[in-house]
Protein backbone atom coordinates (compact mmCIF):
# COMPACT_ATOMS: atom_id res chain seq x y z
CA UNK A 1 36.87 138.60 51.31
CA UNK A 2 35.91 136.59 48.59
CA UNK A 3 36.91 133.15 47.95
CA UNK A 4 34.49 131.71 45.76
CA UNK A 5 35.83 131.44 41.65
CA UNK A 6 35.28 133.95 39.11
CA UNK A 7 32.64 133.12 36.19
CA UNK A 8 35.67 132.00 33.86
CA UNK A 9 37.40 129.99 36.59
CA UNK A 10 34.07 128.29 37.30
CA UNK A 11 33.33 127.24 33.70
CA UNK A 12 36.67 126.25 33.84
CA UNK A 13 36.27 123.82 36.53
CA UNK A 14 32.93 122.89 34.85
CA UNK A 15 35.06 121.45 31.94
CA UNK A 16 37.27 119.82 34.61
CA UNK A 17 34.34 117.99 35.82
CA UNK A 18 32.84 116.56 32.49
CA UNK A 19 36.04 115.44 31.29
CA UNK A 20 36.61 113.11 34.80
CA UNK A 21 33.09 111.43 33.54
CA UNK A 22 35.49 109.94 31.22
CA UNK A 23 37.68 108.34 34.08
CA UNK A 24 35.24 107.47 36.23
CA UNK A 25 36.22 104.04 37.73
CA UNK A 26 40.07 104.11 35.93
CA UNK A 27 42.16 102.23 38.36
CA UNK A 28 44.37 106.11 38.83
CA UNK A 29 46.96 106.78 42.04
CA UNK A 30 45.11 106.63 44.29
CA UNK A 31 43.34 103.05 43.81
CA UNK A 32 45.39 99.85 44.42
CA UNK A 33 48.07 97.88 42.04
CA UNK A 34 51.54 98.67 40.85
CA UNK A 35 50.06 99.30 37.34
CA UNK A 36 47.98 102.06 37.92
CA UNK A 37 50.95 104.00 35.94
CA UNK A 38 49.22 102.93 32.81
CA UNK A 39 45.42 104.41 33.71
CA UNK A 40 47.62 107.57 34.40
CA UNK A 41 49.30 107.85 31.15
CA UNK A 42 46.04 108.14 29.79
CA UNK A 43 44.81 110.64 31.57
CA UNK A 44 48.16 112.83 31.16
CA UNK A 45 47.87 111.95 27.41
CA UNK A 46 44.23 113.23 27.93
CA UNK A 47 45.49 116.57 29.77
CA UNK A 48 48.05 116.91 27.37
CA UNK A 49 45.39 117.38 23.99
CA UNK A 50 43.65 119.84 25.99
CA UNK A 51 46.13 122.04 26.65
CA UNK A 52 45.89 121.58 30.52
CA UNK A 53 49.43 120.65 31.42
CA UNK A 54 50.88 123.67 30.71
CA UNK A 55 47.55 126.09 31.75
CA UNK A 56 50.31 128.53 33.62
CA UNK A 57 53.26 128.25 31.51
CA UNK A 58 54.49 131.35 29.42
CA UNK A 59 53.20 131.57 26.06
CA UNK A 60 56.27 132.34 24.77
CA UNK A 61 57.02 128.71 25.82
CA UNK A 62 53.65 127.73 24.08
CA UNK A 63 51.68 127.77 27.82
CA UNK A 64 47.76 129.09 28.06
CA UNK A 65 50.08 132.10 30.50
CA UNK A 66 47.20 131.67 32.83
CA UNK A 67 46.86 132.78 36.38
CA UNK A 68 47.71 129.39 39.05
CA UNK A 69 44.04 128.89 40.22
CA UNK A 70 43.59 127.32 37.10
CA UNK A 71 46.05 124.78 37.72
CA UNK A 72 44.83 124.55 41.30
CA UNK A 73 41.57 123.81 40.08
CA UNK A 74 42.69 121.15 37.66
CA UNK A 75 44.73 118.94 40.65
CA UNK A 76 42.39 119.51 43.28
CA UNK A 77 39.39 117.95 40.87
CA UNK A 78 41.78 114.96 40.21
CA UNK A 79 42.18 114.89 43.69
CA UNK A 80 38.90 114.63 44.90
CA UNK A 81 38.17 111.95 41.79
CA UNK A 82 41.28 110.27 43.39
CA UNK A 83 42.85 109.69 39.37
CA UNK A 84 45.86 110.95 39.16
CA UNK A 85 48.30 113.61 40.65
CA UNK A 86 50.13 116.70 38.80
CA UNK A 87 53.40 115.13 36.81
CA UNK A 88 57.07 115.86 37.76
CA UNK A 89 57.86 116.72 34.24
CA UNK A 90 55.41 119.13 32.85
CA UNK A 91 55.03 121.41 36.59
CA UNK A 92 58.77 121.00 38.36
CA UNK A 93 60.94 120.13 35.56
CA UNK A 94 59.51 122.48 32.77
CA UNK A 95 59.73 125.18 34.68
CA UNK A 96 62.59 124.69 36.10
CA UNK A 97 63.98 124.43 32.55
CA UNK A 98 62.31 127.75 31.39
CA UNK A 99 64.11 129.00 33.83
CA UNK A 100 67.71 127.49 33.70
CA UNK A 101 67.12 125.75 30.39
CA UNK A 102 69.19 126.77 27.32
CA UNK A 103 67.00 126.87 24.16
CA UNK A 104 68.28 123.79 23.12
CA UNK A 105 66.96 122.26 26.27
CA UNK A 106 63.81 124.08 25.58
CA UNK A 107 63.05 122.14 22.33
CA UNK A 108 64.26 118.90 23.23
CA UNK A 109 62.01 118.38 26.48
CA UNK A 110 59.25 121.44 25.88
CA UNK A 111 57.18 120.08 23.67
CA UNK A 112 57.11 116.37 24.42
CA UNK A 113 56.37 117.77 28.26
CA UNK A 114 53.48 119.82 27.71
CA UNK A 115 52.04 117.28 25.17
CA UNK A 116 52.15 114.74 28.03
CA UNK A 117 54.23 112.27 26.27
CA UNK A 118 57.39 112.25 28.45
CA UNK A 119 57.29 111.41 32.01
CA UNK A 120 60.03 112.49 34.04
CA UNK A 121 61.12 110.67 38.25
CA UNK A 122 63.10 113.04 40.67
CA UNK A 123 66.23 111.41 41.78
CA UNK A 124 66.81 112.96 44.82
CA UNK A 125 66.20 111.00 48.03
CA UNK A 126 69.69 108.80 48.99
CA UNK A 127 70.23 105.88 51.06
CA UNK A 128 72.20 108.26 53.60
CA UNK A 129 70.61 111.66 52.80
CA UNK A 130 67.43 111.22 52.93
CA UNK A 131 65.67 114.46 53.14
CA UNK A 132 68.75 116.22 53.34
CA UNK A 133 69.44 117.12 49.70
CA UNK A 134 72.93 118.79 50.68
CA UNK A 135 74.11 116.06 51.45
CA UNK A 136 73.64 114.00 48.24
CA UNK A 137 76.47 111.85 47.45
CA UNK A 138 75.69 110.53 43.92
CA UNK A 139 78.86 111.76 42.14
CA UNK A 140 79.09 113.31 38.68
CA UNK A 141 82.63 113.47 37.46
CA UNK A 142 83.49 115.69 34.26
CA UNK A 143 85.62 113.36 31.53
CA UNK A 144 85.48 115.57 28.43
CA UNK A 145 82.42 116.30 26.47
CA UNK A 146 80.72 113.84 29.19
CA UNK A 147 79.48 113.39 32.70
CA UNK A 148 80.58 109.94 34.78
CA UNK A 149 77.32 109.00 37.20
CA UNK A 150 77.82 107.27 40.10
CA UNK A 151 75.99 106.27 43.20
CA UNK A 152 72.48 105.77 44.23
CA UNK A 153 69.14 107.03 44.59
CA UNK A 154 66.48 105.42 46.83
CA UNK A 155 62.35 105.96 47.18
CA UNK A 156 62.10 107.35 44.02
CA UNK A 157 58.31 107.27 42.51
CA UNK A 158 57.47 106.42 39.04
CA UNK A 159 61.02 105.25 38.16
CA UNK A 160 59.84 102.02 36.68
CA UNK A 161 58.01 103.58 33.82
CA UNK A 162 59.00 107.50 33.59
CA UNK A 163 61.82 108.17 30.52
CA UNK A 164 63.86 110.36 32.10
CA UNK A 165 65.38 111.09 35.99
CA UNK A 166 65.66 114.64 36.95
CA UNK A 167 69.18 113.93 38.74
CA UNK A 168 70.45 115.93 41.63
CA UNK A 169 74.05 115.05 41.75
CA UNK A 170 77.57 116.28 43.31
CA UNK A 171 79.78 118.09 41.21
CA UNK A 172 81.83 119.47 43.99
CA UNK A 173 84.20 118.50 46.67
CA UNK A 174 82.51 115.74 49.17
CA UNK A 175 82.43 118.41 51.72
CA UNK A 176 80.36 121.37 49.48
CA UNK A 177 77.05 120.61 50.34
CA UNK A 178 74.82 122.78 48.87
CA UNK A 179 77.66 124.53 46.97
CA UNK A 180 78.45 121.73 44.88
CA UNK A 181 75.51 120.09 43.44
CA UNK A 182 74.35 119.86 39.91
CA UNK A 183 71.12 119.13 37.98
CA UNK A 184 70.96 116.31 35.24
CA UNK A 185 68.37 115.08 32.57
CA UNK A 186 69.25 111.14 32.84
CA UNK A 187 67.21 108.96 30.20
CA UNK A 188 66.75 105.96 32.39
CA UNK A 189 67.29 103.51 29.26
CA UNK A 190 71.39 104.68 29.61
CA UNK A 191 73.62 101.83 30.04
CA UNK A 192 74.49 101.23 33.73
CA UNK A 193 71.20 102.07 35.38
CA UNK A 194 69.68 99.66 37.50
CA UNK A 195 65.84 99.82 38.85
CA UNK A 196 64.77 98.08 41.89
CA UNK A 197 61.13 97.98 43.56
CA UNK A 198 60.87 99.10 46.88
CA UNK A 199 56.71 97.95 47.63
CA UNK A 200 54.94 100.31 49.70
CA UNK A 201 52.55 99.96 52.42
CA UNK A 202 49.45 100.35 49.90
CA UNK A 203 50.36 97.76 47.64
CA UNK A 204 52.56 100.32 44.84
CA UNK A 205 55.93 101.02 44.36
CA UNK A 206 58.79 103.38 45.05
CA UNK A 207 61.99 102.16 43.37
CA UNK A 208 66.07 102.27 44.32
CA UNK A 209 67.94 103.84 41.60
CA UNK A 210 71.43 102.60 40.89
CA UNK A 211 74.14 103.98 38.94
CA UNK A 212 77.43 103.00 37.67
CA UNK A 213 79.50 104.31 35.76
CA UNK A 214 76.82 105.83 33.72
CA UNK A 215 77.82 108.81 30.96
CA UNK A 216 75.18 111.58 30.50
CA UNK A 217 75.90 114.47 27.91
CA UNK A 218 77.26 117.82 29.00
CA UNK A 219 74.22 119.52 27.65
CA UNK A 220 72.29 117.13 30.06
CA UNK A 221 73.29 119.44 32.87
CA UNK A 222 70.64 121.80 33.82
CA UNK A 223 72.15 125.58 34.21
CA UNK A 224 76.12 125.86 35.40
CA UNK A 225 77.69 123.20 37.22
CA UNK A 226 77.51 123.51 41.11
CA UNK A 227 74.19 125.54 40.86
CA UNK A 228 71.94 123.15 41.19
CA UNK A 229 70.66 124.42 44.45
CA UNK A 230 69.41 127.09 42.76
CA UNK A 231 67.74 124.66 40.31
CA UNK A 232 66.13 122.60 42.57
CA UNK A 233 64.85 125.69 44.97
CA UNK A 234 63.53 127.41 42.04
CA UNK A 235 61.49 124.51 40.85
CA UNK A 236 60.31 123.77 44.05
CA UNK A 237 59.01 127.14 44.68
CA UNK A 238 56.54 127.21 41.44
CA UNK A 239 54.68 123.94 42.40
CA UNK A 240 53.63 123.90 46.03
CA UNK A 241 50.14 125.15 45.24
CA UNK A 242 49.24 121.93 43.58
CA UNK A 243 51.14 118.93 45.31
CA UNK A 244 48.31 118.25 47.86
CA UNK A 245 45.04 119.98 47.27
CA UNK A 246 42.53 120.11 49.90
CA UNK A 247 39.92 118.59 48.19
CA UNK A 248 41.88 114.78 48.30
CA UNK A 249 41.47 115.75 52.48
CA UNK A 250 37.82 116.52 51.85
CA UNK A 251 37.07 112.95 49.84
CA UNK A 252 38.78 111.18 52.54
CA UNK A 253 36.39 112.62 55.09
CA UNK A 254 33.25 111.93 52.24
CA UNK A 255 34.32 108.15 52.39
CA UNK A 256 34.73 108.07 55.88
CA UNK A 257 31.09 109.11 56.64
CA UNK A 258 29.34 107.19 53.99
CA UNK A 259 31.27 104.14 55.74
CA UNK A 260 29.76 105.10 59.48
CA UNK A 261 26.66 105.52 57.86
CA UNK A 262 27.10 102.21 56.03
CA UNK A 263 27.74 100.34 59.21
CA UNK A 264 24.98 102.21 61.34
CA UNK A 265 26.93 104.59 63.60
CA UNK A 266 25.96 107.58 62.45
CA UNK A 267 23.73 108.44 65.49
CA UNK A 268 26.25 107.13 68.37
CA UNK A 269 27.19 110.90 70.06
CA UNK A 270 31.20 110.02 70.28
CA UNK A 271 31.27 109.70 66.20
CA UNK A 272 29.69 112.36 65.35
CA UNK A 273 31.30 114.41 67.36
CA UNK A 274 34.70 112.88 65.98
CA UNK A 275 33.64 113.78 62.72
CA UNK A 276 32.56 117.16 63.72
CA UNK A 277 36.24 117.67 64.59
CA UNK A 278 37.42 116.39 61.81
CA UNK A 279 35.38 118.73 59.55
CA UNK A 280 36.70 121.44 61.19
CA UNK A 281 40.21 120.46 60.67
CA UNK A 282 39.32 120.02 56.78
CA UNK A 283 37.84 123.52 56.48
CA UNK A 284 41.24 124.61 58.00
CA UNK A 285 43.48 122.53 55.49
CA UNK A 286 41.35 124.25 52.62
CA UNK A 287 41.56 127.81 54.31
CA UNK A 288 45.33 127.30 54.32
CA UNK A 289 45.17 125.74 50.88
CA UNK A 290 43.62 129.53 49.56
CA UNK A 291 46.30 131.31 51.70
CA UNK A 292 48.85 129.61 49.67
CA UNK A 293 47.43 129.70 46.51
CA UNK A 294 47.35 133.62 47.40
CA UNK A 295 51.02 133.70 48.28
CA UNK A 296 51.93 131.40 44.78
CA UNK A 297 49.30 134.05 42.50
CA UNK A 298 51.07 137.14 44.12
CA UNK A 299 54.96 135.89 43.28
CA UNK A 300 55.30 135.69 47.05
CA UNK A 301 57.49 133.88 48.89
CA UNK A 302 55.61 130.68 49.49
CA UNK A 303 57.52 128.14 51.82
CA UNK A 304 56.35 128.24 55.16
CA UNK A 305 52.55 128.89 53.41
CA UNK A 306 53.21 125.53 51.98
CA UNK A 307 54.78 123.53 54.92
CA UNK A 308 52.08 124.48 57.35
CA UNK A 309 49.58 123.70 54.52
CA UNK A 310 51.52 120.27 54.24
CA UNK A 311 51.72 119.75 57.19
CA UNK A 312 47.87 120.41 58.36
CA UNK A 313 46.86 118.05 55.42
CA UNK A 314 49.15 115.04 55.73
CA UNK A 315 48.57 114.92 59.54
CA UNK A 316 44.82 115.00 59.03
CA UNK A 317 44.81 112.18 56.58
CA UNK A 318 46.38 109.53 59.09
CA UNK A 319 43.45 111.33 61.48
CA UNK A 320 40.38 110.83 59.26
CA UNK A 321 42.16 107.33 58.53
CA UNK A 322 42.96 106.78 62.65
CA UNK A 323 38.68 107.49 63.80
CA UNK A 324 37.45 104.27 61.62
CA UNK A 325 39.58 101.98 63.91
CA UNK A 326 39.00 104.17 66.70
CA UNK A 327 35.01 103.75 66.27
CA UNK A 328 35.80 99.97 66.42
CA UNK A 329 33.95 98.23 63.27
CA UNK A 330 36.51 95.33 62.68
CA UNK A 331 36.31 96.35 58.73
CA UNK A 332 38.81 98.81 60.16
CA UNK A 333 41.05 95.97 60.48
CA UNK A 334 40.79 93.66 58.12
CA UNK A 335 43.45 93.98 54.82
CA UNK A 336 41.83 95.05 51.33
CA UNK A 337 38.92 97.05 52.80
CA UNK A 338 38.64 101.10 51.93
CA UNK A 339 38.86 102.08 55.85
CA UNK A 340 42.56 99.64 55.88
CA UNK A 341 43.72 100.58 52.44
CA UNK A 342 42.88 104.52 53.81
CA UNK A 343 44.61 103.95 56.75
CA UNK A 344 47.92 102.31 54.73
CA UNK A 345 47.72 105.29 52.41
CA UNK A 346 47.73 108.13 54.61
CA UNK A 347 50.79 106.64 56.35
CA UNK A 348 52.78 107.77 53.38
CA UNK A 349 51.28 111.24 52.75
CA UNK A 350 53.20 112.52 55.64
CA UNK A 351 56.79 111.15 53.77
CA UNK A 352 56.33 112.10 50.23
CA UNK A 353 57.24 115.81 49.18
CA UNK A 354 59.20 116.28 52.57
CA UNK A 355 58.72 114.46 55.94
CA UNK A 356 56.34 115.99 58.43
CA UNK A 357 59.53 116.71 60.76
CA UNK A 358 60.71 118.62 57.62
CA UNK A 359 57.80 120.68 57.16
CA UNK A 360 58.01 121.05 60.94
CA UNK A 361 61.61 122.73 60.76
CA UNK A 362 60.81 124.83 57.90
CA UNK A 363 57.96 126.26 60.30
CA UNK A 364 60.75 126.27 62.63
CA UNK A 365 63.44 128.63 61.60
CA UNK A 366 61.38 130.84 58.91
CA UNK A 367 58.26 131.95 60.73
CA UNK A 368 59.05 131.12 64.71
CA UNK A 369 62.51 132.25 63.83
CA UNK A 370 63.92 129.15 66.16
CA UNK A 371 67.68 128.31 65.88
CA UNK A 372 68.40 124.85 65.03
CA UNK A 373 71.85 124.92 67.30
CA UNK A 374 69.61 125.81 70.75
């Protein structure tokens, strides 16, 4: 079998390439500060001129209707330049509006989305929920032509400077769960928002969102009330191929050997033979990275391709982080250094996008087949 990419995909990624000389050194996601947002507007800006943010969308929806490598190709270079990360709005939401959008939807958000112009948050975390999205509690309550917001969302990323909140709210009686949930488009300027910073471990910032008594149009709901599990699943099932390419495992690795190198243990047999291990483990996170990307290209189901692919790559992160204090160079230890700030990072890459022990049930009941209740 061949994995390697076609002659078009190739010069594709060759165009990838020279356009990251341009960001070389911009202070993107994955560097340090709370105001990396801004370096990262300008590269979506960037993305947005070129076409590249909506490579895979339809052309009826004016997309480049290309295959999902492409946009595989696109994140997992940003990756391994560590600049930026695919944005909520023009992957989850815009499809998820194709989809359940009604044209009107389609014209307000389209364009400004695959331009790169709007930025979108995902309200869905709570407080209480957590991970557990059927049991949101946020309330929406129908008052005429409007919807009444209540309630509160909590880790939210990006909520600081994105325009809008893709709002997962309940519609339903407080017992529905899934049953009675509803999508919103929330502009987060609407009276009766609050944002709050939550600081993470790596010095950025995940935000509570709070909401009272806030009114959102009815043609702010995404597809019929008390479907929004639909809405949600669908969107979720059209992105997985991009939300943690292999190639941001692979730099980690990269930086982790130039820094035994740097400090002289590259010829002590215990560290190399760490790092042999952990190459291993990173030629496994890409194998299952091209397994998924087959599932995703085929229209397959793609969930339990993803979670072990998640999983593998978020685990091995806090690994690749874990040997630099394990081969004992103080640097290891010592706050502000790349091995620390690596090590602080990779914490969080097993939370965000669903919790290892998340990834771990999905594992659980769709391909062991394991019942929850035993």
């Amino acid at each position: 079998m061949d994995f390697g990419f076609s002659p078009q995909e190739e010069q594709f990624r060759i165009e990838v390439l020279d356009l990251l000389d341009k960001f070389r050194g911009v202070d993107g996601y994955f560097h340090r500060g709370v105001d990396a947002w801004k370096a990262v507007q300008q590269v979506y800006r960037e993305l947005g001129e070129r076409g590249w943010l909506s490579l895979s969308w339809p052309v009826e929806f004016g997309g480049g209707g290309m295959p999902p490598v492409y946009e595989f190709i696109l994140w997992d270079e940003m990756a391994y330049a560590r600049i930026a990360r695919p944005p909520m709005g023009p992957g989850l939401v815009a499809k998820a509006l194709m989809t359940h959008g009604t044209p009107d939807q389609h014209d307000r958000y389209l364009p400004a989305l695959r331009a790169g112009t709007m930025n979108f948050c995902l309200g869905y975390s709570e407080p209480d929920a957590g991970c557990d999205l059927a049991a949101v509690r946020t309330r929406a309550t129908h008052a005429g032509g409007v919807y009444r917001i209540d309630g509160a969302k909590c880790w939210t990323s990006n909520a600081h400077w994105a325009d809008n909140i893709w709002l997962l709210a309940r519609t339903g009686e407080p017992g529905s769960r899934s049953r009675g949930l509803s999508v919103f488009i929330v502009p987060l300027d609407s009276p009766g928002i609050t944002i709050s910073p939550i600081p993470t471990l790596e010095g950025g910032r995940l935000n509570e969102v709070r909401f009272d008594h806030v009114e959102v149009p009815v043609e702010n709901r995404v597809g019929e009330e008390n479907h929004g599990w639909q809405v949600v699943g669908s969107a979720l099932a059209v992105e997985r191929h991009v939300q943690f390419p292999p190639k941001r495992v692979r730099r980690d690795l990269e930086d982790l050997i130039d820094w035994v190198e740097k400090n002289g243990l590259d010829d002590t047999p215990l560290v190399t033979q760490r790092l042999s291990d952990l190459a291993v483990k990173v030629m496994e996170v890409e194998a299952l990275s091209l397994a998924l990307l087959g599932e995703v290209t085929a229209g397959e189901p793609s969930a339990v391709a993803a979670a072990y692919h998640k999983l593998a790559g978020t685990t091995l992160c806090q690994d690749i982080a874990r040997a630099a204090m394990e081969f004992g160079t103080p640097e290891a230890l010592v706050r502000g250094t790349d091995v620390e700030f690596m090590w602080r990072q990779a914490i969080l890459e097993t939370i965000g996008g669903g919790t290892s022990e998340v990834m771990r049930g999905v594992i659980a009941r769709q391909s062991l087949h394991l019942d929850s209740t035993l």
